[in-house]
Protein backbone atom coordinates (compact mmCIF):
# COMPACT_ATOMS: atom_id res chain seq x y z
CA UNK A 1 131.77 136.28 128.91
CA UNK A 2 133.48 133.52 126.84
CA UNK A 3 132.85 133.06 123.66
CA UNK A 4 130.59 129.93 123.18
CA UNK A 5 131.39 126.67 121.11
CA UNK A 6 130.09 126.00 117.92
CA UNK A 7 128.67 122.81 119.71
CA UNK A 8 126.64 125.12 122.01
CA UNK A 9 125.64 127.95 119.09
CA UNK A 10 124.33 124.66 117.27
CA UNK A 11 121.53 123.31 120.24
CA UNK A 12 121.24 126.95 121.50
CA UNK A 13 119.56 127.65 117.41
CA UNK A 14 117.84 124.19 117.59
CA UNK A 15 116.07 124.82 120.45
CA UNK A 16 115.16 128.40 119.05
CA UNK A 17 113.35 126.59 116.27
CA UNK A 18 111.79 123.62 118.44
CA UNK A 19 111.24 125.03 121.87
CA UNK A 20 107.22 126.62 122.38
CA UNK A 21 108.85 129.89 122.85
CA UNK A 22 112.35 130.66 122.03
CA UNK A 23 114.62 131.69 125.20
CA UNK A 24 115.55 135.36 125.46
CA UNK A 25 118.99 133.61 126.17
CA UNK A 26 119.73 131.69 123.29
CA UNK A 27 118.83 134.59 121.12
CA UNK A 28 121.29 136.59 122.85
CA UNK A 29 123.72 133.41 122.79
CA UNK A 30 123.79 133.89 119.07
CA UNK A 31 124.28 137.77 119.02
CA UNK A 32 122.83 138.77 115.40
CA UNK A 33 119.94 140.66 115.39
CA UNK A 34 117.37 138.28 117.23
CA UNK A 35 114.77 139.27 114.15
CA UNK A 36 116.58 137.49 111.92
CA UNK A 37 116.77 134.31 114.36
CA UNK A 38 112.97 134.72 114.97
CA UNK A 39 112.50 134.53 110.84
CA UNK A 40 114.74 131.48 110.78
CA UNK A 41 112.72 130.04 113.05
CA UNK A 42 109.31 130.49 111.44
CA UNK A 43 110.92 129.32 108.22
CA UNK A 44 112.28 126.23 109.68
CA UNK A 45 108.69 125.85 111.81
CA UNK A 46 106.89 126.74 108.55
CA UNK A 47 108.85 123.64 106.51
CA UNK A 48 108.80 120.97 109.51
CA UNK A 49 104.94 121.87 109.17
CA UNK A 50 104.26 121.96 105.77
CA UNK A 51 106.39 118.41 105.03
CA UNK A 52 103.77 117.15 107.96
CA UNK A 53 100.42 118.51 106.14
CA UNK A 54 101.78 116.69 103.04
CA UNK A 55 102.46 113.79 104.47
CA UNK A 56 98.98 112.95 106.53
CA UNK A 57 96.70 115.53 104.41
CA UNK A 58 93.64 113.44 105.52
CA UNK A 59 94.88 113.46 109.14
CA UNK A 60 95.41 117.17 109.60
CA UNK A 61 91.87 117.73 108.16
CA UNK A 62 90.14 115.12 110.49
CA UNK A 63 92.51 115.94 113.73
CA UNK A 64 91.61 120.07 113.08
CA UNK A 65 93.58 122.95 113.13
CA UNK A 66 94.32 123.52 116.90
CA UNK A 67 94.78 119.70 117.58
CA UNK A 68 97.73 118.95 114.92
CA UNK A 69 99.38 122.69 115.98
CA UNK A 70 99.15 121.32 119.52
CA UNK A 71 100.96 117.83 118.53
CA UNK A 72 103.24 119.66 116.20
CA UNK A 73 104.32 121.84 118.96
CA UNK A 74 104.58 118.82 122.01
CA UNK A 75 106.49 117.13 119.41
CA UNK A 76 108.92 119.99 118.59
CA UNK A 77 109.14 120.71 122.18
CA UNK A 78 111.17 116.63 122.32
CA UNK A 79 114.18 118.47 119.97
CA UNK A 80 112.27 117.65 117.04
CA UNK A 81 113.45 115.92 114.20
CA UNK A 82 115.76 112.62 114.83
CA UNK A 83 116.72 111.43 111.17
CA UNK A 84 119.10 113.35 109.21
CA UNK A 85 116.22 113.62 106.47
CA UNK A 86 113.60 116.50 106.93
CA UNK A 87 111.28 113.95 105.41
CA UNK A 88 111.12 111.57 108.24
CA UNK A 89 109.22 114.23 110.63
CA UNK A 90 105.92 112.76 108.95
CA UNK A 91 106.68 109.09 110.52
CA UNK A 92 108.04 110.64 113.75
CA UNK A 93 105.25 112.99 114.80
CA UNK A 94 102.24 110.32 114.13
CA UNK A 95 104.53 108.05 116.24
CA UNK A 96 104.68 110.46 119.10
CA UNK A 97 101.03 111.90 118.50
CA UNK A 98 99.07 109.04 117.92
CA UNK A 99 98.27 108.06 121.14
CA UNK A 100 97.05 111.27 122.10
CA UNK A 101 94.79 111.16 119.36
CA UNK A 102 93.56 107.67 119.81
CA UNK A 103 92.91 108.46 123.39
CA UNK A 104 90.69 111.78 122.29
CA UNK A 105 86.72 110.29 122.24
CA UNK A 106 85.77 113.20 120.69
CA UNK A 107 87.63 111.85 117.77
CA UNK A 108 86.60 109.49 114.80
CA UNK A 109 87.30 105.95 115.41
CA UNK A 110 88.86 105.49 112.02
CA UNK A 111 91.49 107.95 112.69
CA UNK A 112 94.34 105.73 114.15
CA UNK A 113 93.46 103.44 111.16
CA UNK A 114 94.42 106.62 109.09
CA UNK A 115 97.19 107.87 110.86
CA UNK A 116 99.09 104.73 110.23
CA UNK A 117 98.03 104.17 106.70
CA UNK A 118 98.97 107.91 105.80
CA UNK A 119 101.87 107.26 107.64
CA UNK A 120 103.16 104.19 105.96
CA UNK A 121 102.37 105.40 102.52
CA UNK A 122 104.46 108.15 103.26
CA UNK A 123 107.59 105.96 103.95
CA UNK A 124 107.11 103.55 100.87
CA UNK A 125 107.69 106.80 98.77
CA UNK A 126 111.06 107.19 100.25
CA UNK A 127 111.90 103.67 99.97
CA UNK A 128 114.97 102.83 98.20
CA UNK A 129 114.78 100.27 95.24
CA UNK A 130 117.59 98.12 95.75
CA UNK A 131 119.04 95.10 92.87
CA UNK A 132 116.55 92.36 93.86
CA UNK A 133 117.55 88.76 93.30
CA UNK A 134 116.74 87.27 89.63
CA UNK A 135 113.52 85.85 89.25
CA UNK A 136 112.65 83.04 87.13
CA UNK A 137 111.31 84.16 83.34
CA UNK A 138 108.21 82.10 84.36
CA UNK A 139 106.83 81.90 88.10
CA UNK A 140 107.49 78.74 89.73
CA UNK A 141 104.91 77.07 92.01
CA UNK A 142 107.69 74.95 93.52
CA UNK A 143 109.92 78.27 94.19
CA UNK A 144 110.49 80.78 96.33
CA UNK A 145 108.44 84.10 96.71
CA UNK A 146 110.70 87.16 95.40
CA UNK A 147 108.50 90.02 97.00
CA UNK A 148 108.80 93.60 95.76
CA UNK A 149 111.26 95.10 98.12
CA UNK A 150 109.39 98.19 98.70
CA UNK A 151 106.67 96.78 100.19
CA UNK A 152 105.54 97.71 103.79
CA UNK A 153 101.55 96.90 105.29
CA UNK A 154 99.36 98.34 107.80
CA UNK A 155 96.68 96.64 109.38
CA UNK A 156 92.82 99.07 109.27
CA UNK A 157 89.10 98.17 110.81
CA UNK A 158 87.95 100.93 108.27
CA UNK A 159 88.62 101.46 104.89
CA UNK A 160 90.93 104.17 105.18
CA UNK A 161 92.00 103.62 101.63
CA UNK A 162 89.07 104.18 99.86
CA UNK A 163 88.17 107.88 98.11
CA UNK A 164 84.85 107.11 97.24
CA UNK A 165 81.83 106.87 99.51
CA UNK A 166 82.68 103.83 100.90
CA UNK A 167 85.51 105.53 102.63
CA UNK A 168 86.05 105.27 106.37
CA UNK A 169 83.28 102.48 106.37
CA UNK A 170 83.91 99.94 109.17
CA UNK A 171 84.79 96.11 108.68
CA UNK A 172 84.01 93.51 109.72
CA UNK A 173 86.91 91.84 110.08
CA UNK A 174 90.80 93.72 109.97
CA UNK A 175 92.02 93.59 106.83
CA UNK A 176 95.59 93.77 105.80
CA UNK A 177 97.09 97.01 103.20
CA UNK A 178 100.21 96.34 101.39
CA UNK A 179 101.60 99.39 100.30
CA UNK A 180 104.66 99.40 97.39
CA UNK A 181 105.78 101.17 94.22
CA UNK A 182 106.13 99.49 91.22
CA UNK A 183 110.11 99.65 88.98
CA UNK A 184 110.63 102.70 87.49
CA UNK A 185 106.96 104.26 89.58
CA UNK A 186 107.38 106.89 92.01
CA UNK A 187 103.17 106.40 92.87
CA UNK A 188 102.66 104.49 95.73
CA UNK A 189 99.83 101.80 94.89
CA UNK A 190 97.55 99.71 97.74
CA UNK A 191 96.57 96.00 97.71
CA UNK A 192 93.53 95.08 100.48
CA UNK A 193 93.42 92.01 101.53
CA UNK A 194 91.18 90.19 103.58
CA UNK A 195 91.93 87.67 106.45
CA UNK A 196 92.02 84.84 104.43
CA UNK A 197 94.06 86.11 101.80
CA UNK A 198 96.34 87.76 104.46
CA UNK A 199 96.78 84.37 106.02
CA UNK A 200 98.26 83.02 102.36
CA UNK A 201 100.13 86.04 101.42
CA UNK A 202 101.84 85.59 104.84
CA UNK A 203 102.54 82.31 104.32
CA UNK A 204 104.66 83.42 101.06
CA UNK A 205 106.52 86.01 103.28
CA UNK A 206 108.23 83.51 105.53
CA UNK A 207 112.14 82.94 104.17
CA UNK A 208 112.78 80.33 102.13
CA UNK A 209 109.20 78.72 102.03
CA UNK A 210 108.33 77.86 98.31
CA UNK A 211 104.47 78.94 97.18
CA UNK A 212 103.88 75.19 97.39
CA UNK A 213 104.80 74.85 101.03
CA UNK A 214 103.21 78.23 101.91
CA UNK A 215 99.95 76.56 100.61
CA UNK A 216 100.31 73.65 102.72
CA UNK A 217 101.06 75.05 105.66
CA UNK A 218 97.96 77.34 105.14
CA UNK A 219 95.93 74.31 104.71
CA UNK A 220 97.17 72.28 107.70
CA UNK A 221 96.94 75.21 109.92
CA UNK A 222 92.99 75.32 109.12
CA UNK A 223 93.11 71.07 109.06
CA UNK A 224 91.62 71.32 105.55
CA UNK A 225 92.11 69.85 102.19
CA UNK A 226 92.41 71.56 98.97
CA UNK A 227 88.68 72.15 97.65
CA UNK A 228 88.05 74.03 94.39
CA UNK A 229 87.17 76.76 96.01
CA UNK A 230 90.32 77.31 97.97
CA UNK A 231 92.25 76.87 95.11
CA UNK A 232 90.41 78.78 92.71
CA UNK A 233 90.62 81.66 95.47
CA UNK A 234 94.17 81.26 95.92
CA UNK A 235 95.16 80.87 92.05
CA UNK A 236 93.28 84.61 92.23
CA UNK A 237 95.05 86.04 94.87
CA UNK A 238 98.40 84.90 93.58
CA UNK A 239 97.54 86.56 90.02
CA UNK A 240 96.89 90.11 91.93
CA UNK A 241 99.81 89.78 93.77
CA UNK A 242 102.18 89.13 90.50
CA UNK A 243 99.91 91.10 88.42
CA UNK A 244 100.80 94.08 90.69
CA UNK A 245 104.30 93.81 90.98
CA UNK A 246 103.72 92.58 94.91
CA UNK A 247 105.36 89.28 93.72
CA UNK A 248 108.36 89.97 91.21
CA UNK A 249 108.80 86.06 90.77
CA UNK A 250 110.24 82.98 92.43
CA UNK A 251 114.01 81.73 92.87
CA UNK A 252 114.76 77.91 93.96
C-alpha cells in the first residue's frame, strides 16, 4: 500500500472530526492508535460546539438540546468550517440551520428573529476597527454622514433584544437593530429603531448624501413638508445616533 499524501492525511482527519461517524478507513489511513484520533475528534467537536453555544446562547436554549446537536451535526456533515477563523462557525451554522428551524411549527415564531440578531452581534465583535476618515470637530448639517464602521443591522418582528419582560414581545411594525462597538469598546451595544426613523437613518447611509439632502429626500419621498414634529423627531434621532457613536461626524 503506498504511502498517502499529506494532502490526503489532511481531509482523511477532517472528515474524522466532521463526518456523523468517523470511517474505519480514515482511522486506519492515519495509522496511530485510532484512540487518540477518536479524542482529537471529540476535542475538535467539543470546541466547534462550545464557540456555537457562545455565540447564539439564547438560540441553543430555545432550539433544545437534540435540535441544535442535530444542526450541529448536518452542518459538520458539509466539511464544516469554511473561514480560516474557528470563530466564524457561529455565522455559518445559523446560515445553514436556519431554515430548518424556521420551517419547524413547533417552534417559537421569534426564533428566526433571534437567530439573526444573535448571529449578527456575534460578527460585530469580530469586526475590525479600521482609520475612519476625519470628521469635522463640530457635526455639519450640510455634510456628509461618517458612520461608525463597525456597524452591521438586522431587521426583528419581536423584540429579540430586550432582557426584561418585554422580551420576545411582537411588533407591530419591523423595526430595524443596528448593532456596533464603540472606539476603544470591545461590548457590542444595540440601537432600535422604528420605521420611520429607519427610513431617515437610511437616508444618511446612501454615499455621498449630506444630512441635509438625506432629509429632503425623506420628505419628498412621503410628499411632505417639514412640520415641527418631523423635525423635532428627527433632531432626536440624529442626537442618539451621534450620542452613541452610530454617527462619528460629517466630512464635505
Amino acid at each position: 500500500m503506498s504511502t498517502p499524501s499529506l494532502s490526503e492525511v489532511q481531509r482523511a482527519f477532517s472528515r474524522i472530526c466532521t463526518d456523523a461517524t468517523p470511517s474505519e478507513d480514515d482511522l486506519a489511513l492515519l495509522h496511530a492508535p485510532r484512540e487518540r484520533w477518536l479524542l482529537y475528534r471529540r476535542m475538535v467537536r467539543s470546541r466547534l460546539f462550545g464557540m456555537v453555544k457562545s455565540g447564539l446562547p439564547r438560540t441553543v436554549e430555545t432550539v433544545g438540546k437534540a435540535r441544535f446537536d442535530a444542526a450541529m451535526n448536518a452542518y459538520l456533515a458539509t466539511g464544516g468550517v469554511r473561514s480560516r477563523y474557528i470563530r466564524d462557525v457561529v455565522n455559518e451554522l445559523a446560515d445553514h440551520a436556519l431554515p430548518t428551524w424556521e420551517a419547524d411549527e413547533t417552534l417559537p415564531p421569534h426564533l428566526g428573529d433571534l437567530v439573526r440578531y444573535e448571529a449578527t452581534k456575534w460578527a460585530v465583535g469580530s469586526v475590525e476597527w479600521p482609520t475612519t476618515e476625519a470628521t469635522a470637530e463640530e457635526l455639519d448639517f450640510d455634510g456628509v454622514p461618517v458612520h461608525n464602521p463597525t456597524i452591521r443591522t438586522t431587521t426583528v418582528r419581536f423584540r429579540v433584544d430586550r432582557t426584561d419582560e418585554r422580551r420576545d414581545e411582537r411588533l407591530d411594525a419591523p423595526h430595524r437593530v443596528l448593532l456596533y462597538r464603540r472606539p476603544d469598546d470591545a461590548r457590542v451595544h444595540g440601537y432600535v429603531l422604528d420605521p420611520k426613523a429607519t427610513e431617515l437613518y437610511q437616508a444618511w447611509c446612501a454615499p455621498d448624501r449630506s444630512f441635509a439632502d438625506g432629509v429632503r429626500a425623506v420628505l419628498a419621498a412621503r410628499g411632505r413638508e417639514p412640520e415641527p414634529t418631523f423635525v423635532e423627531s428627527m433632531a432626536g434621532l440624529l442626537a442618539g445616533l451621534v450620542e452613541r457613536s452610530i454617527i462619528l461626524g460629517s466630512r464635505r
